[in-house]
PDB file of N, CA and C in Angstrom:
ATOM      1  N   UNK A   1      11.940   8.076 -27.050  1.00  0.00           N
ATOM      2  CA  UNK A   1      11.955   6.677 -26.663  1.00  0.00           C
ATOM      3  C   UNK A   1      10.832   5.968 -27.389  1.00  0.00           C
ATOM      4  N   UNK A   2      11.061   5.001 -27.916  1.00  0.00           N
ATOM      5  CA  UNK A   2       9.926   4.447 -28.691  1.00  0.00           C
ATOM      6  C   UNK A   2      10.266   2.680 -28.239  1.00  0.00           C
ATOM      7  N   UNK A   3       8.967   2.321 -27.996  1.00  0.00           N
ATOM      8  CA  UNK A   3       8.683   0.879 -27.320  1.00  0.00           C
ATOM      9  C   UNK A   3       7.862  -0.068 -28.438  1.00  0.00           C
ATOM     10  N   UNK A   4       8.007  -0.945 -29.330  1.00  0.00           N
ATOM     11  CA  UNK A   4       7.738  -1.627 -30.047  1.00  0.00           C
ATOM     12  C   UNK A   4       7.212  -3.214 -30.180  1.00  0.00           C
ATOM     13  N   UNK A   5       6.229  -3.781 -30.090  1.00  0.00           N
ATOM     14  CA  UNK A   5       5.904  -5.323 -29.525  1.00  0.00           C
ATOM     15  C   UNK A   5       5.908  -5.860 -31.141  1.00  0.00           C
ATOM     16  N   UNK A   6       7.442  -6.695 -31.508  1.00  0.00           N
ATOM     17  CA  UNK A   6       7.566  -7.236 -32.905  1.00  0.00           C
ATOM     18  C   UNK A   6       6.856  -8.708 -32.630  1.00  0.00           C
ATOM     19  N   UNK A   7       6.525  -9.281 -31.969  1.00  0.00           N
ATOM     20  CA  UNK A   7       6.137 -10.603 -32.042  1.00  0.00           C
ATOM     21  C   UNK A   7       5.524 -11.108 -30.681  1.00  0.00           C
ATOM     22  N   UNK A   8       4.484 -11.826 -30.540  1.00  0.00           N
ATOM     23  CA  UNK A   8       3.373 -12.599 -29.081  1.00  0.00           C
ATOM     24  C   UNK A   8       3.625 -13.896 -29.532  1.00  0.00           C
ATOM     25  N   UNK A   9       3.707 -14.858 -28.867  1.00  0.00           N
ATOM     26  CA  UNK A   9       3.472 -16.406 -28.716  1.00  0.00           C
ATOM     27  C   UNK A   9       2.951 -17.201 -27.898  1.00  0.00           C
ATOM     28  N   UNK A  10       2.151 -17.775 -27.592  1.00  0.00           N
ATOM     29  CA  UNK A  10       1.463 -18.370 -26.204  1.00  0.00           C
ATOM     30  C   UNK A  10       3.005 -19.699 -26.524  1.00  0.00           C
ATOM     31  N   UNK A  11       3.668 -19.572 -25.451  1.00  0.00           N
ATOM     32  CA  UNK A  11       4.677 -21.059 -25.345  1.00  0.00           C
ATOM     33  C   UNK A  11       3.595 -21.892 -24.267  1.00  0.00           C
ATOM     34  N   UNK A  12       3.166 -21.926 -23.541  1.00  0.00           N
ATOM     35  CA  UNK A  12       2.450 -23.099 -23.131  1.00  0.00           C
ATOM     36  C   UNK A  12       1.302 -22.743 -21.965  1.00  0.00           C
ATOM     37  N   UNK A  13       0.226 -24.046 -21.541  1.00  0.00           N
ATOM     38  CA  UNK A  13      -0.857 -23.356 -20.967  1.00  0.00           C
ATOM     39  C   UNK A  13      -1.434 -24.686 -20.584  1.00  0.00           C
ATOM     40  N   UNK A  14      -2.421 -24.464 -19.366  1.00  0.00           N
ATOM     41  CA  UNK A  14      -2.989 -25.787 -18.713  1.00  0.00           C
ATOM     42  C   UNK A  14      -3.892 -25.227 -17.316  1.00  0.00           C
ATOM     43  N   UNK A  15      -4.231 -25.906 -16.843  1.00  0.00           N
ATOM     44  CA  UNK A  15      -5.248 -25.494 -16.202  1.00  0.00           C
ATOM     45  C   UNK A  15      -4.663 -25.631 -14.518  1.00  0.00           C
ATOM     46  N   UNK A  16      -5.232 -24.723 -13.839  1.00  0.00           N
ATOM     47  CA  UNK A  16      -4.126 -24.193 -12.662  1.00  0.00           C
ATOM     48  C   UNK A  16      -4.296 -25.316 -11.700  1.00  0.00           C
ATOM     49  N   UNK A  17      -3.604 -25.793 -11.004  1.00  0.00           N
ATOM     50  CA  UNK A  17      -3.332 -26.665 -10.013  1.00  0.00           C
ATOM     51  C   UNK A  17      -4.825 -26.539  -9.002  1.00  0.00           C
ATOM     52  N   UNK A  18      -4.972 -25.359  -8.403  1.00  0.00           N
ATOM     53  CA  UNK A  18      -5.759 -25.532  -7.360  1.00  0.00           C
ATOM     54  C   UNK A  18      -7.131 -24.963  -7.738  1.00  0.00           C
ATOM     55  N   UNK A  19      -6.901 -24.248  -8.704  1.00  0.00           N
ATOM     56  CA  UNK A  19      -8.588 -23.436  -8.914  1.00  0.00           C
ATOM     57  C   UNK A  19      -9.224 -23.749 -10.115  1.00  0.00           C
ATOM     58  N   UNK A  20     -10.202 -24.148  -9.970  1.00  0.00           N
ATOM     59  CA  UNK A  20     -11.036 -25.317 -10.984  1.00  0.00           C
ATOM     60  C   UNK A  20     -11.403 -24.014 -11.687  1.00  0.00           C
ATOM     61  N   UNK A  21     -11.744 -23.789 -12.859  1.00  0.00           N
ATOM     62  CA  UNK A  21     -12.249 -23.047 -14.020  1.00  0.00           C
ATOM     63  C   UNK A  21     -11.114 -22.290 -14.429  1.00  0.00           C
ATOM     64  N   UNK A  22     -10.040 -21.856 -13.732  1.00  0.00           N
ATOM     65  CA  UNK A  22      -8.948 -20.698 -13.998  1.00  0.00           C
ATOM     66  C   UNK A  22      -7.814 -22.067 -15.090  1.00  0.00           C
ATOM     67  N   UNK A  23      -7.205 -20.831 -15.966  1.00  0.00           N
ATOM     68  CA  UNK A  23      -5.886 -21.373 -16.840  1.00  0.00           C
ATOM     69  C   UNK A  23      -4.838 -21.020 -17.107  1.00  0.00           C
ATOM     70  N   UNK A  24      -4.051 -20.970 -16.429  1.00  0.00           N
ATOM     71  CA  UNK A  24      -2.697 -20.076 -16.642  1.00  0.00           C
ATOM     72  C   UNK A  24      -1.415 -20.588 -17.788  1.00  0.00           C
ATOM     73  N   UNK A  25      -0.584 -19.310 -17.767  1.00  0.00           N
ATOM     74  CA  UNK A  25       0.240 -19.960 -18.922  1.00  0.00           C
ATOM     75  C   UNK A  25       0.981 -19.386 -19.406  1.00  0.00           C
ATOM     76  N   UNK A  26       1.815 -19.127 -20.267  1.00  0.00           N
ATOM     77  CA  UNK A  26       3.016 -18.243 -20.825  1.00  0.00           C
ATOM     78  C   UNK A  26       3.035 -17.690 -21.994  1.00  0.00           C
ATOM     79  N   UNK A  27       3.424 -16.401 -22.115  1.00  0.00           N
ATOM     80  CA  UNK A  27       3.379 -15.603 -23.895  1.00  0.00           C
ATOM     81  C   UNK A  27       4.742 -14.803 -23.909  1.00  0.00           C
ATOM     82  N   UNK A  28       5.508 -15.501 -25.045  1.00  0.00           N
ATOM     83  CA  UNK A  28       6.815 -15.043 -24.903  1.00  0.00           C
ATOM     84  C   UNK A  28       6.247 -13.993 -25.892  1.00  0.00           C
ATOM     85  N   UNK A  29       6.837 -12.280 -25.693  1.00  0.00           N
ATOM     86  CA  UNK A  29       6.947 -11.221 -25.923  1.00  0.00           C
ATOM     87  C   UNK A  29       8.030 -10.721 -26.662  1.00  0.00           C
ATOM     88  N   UNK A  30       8.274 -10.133 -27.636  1.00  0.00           N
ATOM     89  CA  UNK A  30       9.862  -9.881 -28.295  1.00  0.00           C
ATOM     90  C   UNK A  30       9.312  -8.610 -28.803  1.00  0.00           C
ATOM     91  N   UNK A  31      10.427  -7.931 -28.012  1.00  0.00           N
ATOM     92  CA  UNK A  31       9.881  -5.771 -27.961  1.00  0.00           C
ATOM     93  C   UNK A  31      11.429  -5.903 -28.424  1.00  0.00           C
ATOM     94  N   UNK A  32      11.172  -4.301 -29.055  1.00  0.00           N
ATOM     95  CA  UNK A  32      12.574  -3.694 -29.592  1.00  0.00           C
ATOM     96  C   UNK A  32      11.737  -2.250 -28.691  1.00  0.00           C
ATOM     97  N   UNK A  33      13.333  -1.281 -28.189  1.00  0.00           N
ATOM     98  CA  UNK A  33      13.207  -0.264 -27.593  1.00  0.00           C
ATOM     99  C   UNK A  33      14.591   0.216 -28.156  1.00  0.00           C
ATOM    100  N   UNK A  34      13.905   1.599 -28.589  1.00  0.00           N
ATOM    101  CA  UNK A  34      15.036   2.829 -28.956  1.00  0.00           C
ATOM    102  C   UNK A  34      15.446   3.961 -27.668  1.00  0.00           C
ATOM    103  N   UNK A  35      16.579   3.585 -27.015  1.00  0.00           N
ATOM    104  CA  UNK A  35      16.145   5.071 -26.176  1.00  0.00           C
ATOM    105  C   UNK A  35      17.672   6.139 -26.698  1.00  0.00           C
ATOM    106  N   UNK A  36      17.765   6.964 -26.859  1.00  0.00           N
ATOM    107  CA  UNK A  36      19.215   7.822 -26.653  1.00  0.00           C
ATOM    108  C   UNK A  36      19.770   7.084 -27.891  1.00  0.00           C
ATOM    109  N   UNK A  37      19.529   6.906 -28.911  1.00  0.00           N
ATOM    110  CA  UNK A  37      19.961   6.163 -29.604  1.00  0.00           C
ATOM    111  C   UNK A  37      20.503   5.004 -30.255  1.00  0.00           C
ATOM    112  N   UNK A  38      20.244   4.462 -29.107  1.00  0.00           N
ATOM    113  CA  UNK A  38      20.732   2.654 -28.736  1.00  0.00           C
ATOM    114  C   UNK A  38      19.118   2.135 -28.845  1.00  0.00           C
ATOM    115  N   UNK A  39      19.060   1.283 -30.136  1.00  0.00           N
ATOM    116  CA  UNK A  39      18.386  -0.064 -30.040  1.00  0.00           C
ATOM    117  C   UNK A  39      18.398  -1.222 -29.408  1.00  0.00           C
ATOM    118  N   UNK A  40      17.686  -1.957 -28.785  1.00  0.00           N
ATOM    119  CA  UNK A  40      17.893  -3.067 -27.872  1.00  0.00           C
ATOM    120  C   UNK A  40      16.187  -3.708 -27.888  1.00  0.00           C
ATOM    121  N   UNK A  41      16.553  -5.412 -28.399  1.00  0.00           N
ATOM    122  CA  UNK A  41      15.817  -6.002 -28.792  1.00  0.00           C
ATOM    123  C   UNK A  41      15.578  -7.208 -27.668  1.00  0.00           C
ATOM    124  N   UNK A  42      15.196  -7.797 -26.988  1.00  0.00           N
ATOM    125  CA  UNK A  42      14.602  -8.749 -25.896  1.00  0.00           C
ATOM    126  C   UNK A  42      13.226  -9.486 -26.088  1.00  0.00           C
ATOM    127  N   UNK A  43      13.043  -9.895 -25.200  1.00  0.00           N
ATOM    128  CA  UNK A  43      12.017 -11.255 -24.772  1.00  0.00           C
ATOM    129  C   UNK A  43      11.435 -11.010 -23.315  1.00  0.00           C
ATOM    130  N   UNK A  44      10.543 -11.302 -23.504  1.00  0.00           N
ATOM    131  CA  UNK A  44       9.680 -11.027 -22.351  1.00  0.00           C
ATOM    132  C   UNK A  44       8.903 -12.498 -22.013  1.00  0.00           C
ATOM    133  N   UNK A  45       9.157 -13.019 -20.929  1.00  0.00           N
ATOM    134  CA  UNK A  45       8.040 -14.330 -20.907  1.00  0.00           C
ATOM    135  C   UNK A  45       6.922 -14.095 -19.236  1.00  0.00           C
ATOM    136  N   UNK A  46       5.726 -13.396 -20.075  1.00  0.00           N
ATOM    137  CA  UNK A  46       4.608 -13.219 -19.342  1.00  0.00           C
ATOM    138  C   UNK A  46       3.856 -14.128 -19.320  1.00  0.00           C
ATOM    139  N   UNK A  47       3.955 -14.478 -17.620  1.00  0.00           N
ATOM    140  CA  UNK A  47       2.741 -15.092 -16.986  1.00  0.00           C
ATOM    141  C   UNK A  47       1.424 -14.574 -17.120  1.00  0.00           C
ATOM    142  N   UNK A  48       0.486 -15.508 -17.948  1.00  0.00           N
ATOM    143  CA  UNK A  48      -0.669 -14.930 -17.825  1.00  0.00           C
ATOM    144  C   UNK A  48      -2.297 -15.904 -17.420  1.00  0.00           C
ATOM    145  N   UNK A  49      -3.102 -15.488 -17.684  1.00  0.00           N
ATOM    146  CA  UNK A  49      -3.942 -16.490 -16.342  1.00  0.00           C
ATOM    147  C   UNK A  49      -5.567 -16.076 -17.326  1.00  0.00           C
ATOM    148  N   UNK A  50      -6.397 -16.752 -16.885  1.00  0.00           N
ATOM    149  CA  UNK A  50      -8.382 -16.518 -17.491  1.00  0.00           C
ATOM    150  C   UNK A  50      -8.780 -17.491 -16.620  1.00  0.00           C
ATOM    151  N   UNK A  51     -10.134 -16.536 -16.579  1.00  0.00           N
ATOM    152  CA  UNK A  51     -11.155 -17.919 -15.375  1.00  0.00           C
ATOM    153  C   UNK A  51     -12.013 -17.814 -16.758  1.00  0.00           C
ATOM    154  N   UNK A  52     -11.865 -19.087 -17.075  1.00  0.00           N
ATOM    155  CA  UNK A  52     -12.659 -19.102 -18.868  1.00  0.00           C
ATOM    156  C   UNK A  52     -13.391 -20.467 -18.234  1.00  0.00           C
ATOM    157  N   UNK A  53     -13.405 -20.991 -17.938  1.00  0.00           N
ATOM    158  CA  UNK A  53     -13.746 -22.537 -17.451  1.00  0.00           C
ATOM    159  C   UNK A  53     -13.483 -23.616 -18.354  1.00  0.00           C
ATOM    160  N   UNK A  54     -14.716 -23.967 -18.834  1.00  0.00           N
ATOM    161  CA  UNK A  54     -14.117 -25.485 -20.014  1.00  0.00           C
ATOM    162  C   UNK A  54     -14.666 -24.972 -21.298  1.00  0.00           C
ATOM    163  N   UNK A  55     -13.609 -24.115 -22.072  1.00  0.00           N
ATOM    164  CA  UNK A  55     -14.020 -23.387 -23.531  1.00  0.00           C
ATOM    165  C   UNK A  55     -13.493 -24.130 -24.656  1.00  0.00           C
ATOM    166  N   UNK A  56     -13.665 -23.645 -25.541  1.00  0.00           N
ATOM    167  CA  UNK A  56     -12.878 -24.432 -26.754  1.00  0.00           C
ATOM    168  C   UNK A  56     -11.235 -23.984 -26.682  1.00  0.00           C
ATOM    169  N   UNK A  57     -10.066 -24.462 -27.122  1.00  0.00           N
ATOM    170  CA  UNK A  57      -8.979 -24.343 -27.299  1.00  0.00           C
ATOM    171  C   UNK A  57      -9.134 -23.091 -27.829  1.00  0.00           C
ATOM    172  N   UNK A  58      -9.860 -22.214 -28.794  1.00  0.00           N
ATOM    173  CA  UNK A  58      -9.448 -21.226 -29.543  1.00  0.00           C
ATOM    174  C   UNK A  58      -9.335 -20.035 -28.650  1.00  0.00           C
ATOM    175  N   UNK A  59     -10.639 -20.137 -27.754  1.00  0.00           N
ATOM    176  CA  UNK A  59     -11.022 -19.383 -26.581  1.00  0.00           C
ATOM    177  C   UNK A  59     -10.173 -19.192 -25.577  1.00  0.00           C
ATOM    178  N   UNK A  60      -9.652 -20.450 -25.383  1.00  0.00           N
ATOM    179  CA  UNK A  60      -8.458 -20.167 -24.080  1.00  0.00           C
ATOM    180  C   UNK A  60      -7.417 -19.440 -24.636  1.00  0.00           C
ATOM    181  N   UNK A  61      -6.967 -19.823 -26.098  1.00  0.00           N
ATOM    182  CA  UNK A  61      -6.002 -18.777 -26.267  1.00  0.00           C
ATOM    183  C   UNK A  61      -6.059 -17.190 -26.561  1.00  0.00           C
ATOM    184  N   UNK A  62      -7.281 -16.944 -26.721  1.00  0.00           N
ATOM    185  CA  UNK A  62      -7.733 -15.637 -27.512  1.00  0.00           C
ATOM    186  C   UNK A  62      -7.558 -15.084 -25.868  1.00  0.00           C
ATOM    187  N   UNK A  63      -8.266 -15.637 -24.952  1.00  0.00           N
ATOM    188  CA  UNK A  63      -8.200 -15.136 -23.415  1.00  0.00           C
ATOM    189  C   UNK A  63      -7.000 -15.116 -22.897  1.00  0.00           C
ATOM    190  N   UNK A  64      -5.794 -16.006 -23.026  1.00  0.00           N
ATOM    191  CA  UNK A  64      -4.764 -15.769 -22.703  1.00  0.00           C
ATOM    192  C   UNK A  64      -3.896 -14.554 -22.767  1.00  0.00           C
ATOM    193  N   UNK A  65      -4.037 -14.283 -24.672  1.00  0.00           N
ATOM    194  CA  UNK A  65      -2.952 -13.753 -25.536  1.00  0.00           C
ATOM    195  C   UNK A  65      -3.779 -12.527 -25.526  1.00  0.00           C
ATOM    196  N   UNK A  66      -5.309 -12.019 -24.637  1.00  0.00           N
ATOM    197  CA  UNK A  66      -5.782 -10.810 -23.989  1.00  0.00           C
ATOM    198  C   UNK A  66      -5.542 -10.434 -23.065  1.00  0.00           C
ATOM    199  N   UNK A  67      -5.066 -11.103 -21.858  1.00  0.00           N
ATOM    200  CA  UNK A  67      -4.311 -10.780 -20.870  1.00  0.00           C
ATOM    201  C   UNK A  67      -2.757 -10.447 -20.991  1.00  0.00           C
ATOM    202  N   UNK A  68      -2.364 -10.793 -21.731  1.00  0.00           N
ATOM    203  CA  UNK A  68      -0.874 -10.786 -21.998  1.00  0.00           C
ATOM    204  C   UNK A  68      -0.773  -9.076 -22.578  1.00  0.00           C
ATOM    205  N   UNK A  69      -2.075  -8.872 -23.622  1.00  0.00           N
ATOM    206  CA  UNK A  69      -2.495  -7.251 -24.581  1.00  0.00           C
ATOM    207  C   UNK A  69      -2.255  -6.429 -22.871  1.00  0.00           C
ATOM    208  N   UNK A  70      -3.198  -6.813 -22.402  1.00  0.00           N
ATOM    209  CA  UNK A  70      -3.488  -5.740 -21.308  1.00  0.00           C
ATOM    210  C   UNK A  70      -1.911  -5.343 -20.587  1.00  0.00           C
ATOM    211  N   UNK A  71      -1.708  -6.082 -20.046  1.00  0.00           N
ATOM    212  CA  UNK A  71      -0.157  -6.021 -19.601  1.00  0.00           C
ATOM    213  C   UNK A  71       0.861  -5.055 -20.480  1.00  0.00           C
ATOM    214  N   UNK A  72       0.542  -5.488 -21.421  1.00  0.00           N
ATOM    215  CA  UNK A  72       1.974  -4.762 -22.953  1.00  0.00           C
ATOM    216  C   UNK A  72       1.643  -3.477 -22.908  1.00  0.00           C
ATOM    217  N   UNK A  73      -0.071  -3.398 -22.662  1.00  0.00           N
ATOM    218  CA  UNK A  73      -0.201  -1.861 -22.879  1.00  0.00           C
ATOM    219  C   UNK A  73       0.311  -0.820 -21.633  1.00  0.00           C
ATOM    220  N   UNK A  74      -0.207  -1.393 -20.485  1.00  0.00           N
ATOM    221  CA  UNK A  74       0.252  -0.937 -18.947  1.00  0.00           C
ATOM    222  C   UNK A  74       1.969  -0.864 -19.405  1.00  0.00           C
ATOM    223  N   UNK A  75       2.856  -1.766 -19.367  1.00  0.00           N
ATOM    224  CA  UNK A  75       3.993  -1.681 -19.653  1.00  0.00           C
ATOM    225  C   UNK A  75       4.377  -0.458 -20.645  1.00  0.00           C
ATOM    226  N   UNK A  76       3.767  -0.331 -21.896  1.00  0.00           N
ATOM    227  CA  UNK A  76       4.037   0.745 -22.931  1.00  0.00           C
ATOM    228  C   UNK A  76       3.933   1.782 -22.198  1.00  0.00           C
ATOM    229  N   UNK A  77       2.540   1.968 -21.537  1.00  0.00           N
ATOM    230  CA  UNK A  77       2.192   3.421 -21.143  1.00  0.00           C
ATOM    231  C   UNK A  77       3.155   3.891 -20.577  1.00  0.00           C
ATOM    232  N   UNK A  78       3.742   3.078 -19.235  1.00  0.00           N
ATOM    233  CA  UNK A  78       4.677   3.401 -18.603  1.00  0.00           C
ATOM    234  C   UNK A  78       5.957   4.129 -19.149  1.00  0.00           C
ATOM    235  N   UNK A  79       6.080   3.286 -20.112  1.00  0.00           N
ATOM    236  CA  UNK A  79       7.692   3.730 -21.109  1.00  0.00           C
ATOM    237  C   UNK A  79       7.586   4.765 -21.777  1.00  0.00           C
ATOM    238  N   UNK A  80       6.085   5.246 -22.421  1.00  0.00           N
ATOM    239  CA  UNK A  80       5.941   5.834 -23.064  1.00  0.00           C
ATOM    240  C   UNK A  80       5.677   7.527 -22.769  1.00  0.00           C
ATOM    241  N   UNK A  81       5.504   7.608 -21.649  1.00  0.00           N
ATOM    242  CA  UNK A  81       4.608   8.947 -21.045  1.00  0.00           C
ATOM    243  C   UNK A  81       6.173   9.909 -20.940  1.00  0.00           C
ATOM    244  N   UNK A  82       6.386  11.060 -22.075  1.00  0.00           N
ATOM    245  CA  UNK A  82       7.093  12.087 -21.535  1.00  0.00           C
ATOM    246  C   UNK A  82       8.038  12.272 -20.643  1.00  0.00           C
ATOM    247  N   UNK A  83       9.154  12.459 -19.792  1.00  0.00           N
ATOM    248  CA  UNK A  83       9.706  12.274 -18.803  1.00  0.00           C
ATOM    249  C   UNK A  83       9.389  14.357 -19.008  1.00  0.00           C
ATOM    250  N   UNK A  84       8.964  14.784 -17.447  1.00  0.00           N
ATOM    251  CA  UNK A  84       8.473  15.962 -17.073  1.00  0.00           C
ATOM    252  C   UNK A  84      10.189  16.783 -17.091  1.00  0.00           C
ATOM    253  N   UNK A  85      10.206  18.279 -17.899  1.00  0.00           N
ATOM    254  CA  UNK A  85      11.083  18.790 -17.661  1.00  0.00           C
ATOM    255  C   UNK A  85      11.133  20.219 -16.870  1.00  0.00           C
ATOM    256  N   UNK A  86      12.475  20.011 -16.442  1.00  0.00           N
ATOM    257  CA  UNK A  86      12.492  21.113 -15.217  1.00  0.00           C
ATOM    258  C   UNK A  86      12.233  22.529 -15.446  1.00  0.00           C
ATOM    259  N   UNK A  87      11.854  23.072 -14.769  1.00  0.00           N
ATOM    260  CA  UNK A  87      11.378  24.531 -14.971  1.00  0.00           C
ATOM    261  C   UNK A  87      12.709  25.352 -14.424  1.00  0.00           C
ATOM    262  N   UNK A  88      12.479  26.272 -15.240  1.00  0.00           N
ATOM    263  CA  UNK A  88      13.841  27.297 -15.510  1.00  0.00           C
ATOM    264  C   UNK A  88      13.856  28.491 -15.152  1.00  0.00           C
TER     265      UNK A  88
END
């Protein structure tokens, strides 16, 4: 099984309704996954969030599109770890 992240995008971002310094916002994701021989290519649109306060634009996104990393990797690991085989 092999899990692949072809492309990240922050689609949009703003500062959260109720909690002053926090910024939440969206990173569309486009993974390709091989399993059993079937390729299958999708989109992922992760919610993602930083208590960055009032940074420069470059910052909010570098913090965004790091939260979004952390996630992809948790997600990979998951996909990625061996499936345990039965003893014989």
């Amino acid at each position: 099984m092999s899990f692949e992240v072809l492309a990240c995008q922050l689609m949009h971002f703003g500062p959260h309704p109720t909690i002053s310094g926090r910024i939440t916002g969206v990173v569309r994701v486009r993974i390709r996954e091989q399993f059993q021989g079937n390729v299958t290519e999708y989109s992922l649109d992760l919610p993602v969030r930083a208590d960055c306060g009032k940074v420069p634009h470059e910052q909010v996104r570098t913090a965004l599109l790091s939260h979004a990393a952390h996630q992809l990797n948790k997600l990979k690991a998951r996909h990625s770890d061996p499936l345990p085989a039965a003893a014989e």
